[in-house]
Protein backbone atom coordinates (compact mmCIF):
# COMPACT_ATOMS: atom_id res chain seq x y z
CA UNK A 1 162.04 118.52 132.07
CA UNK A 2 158.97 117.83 133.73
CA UNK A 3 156.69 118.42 130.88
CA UNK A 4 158.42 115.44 128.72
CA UNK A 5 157.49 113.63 131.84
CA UNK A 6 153.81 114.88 132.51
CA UNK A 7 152.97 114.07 128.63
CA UNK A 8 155.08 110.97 128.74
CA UNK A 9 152.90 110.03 131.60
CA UNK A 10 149.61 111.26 130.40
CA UNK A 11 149.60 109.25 127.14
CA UNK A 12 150.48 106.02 129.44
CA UNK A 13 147.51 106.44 131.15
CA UNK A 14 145.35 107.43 128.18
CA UNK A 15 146.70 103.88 126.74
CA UNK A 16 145.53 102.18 129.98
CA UNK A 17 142.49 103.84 129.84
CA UNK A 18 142.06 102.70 126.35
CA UNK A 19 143.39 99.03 126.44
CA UNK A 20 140.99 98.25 129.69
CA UNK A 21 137.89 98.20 127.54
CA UNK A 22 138.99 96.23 125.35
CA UNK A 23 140.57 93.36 126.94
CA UNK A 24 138.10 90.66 127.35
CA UNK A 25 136.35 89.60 130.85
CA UNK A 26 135.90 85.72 131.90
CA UNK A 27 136.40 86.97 135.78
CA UNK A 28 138.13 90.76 135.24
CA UNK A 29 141.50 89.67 136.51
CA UNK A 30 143.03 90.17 133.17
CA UNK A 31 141.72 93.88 132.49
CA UNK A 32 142.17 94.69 136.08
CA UNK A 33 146.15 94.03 135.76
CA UNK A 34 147.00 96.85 133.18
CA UNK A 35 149.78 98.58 134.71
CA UNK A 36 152.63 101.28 133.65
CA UNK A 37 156.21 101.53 135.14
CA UNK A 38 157.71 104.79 136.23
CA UNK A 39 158.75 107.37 133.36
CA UNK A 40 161.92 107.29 132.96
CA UNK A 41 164.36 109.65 131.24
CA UNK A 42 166.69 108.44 129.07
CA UNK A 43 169.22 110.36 126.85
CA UNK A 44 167.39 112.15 124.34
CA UNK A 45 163.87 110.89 125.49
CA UNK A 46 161.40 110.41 128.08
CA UNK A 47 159.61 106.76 128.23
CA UNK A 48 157.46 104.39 130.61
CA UNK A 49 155.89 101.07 129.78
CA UNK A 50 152.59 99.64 129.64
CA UNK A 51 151.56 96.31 130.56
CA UNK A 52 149.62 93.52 131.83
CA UNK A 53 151.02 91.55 134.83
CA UNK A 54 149.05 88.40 133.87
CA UNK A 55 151.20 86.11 132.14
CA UNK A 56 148.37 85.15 129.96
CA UNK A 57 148.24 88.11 128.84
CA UNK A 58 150.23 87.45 125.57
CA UNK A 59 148.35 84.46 124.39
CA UNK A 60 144.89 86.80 124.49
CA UNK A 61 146.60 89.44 122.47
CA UNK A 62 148.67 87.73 120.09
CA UNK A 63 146.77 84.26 119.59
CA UNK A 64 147.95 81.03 120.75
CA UNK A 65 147.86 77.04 119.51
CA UNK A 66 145.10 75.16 121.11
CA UNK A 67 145.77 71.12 122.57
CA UNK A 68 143.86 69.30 119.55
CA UNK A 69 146.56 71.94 116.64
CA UNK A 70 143.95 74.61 116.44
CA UNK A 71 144.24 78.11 116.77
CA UNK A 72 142.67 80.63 118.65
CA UNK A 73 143.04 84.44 117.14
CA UNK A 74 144.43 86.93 118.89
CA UNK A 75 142.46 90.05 120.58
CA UNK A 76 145.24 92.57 119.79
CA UNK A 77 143.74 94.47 122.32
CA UNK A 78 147.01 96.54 123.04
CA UNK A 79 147.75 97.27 119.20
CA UNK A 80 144.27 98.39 118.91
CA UNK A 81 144.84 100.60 121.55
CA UNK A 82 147.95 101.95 120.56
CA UNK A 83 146.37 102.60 117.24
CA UNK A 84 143.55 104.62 118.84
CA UNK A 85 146.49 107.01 120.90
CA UNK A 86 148.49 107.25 118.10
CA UNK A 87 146.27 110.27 116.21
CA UNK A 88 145.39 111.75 119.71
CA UNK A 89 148.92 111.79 121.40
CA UNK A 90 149.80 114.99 118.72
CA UNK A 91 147.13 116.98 119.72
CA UNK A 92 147.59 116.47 123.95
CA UNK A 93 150.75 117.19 123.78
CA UNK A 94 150.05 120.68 121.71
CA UNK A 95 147.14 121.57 123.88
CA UNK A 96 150.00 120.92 127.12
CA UNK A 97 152.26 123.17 125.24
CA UNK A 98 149.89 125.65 124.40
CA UNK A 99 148.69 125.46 128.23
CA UNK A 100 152.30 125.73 129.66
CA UNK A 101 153.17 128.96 126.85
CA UNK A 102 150.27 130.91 128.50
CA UNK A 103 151.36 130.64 131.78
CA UNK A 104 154.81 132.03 130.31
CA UNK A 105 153.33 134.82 128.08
């Protein structure tokens, strides 16, 4: 159904639009490769994925040993964002639904 798809889609690029800020900037080549696949429908469900084509990218969010045994935290720029979407997605998707019921009624 293509509003699954249009909300699935919609909160990927809210996330994007979200995580992009936050990731850090030496020369913008990480934040500039945030990225989201296709939605794609599944059984029951509707579902894309967000990510970052560096393959750095994993060692700035989650934290990574240093040469001399140190350790260098973690940004968790992506779980921050996901936090942020998480009390927002609710609410788009209701003001979608209530959009698409008064073009019905």
């Amino acid at each position: 159904m293509e509003f699954f798809r249009n909300n699935t889609n919609e909160l990927g690029n809210r996330l994007i639009a979200l995580v992009k800020p936050q990731t850090p900037v030496i020369t913008g080549t990480l934040r500039n490769s945030w990225a989201s696949t296709p939605v794609t429908e599944n059984a029951d469900s509707y579902s894309m994925d967000v990510y970052n084509s560096q393959e750095y990218s994993e060692y700035v969010e989650f934290g990574h040993r240093t040469v001399n045994g140190g350790w260098v935290e973690g940004t968790h720029m992506l779980e921050k964002s996901e936090n942020q979407l998480e009390p927002i997605a609710p609410k788009t998707i209701e003001g979608n639904l209530d959009r698409l019921l008064r073009t019905v009624f």
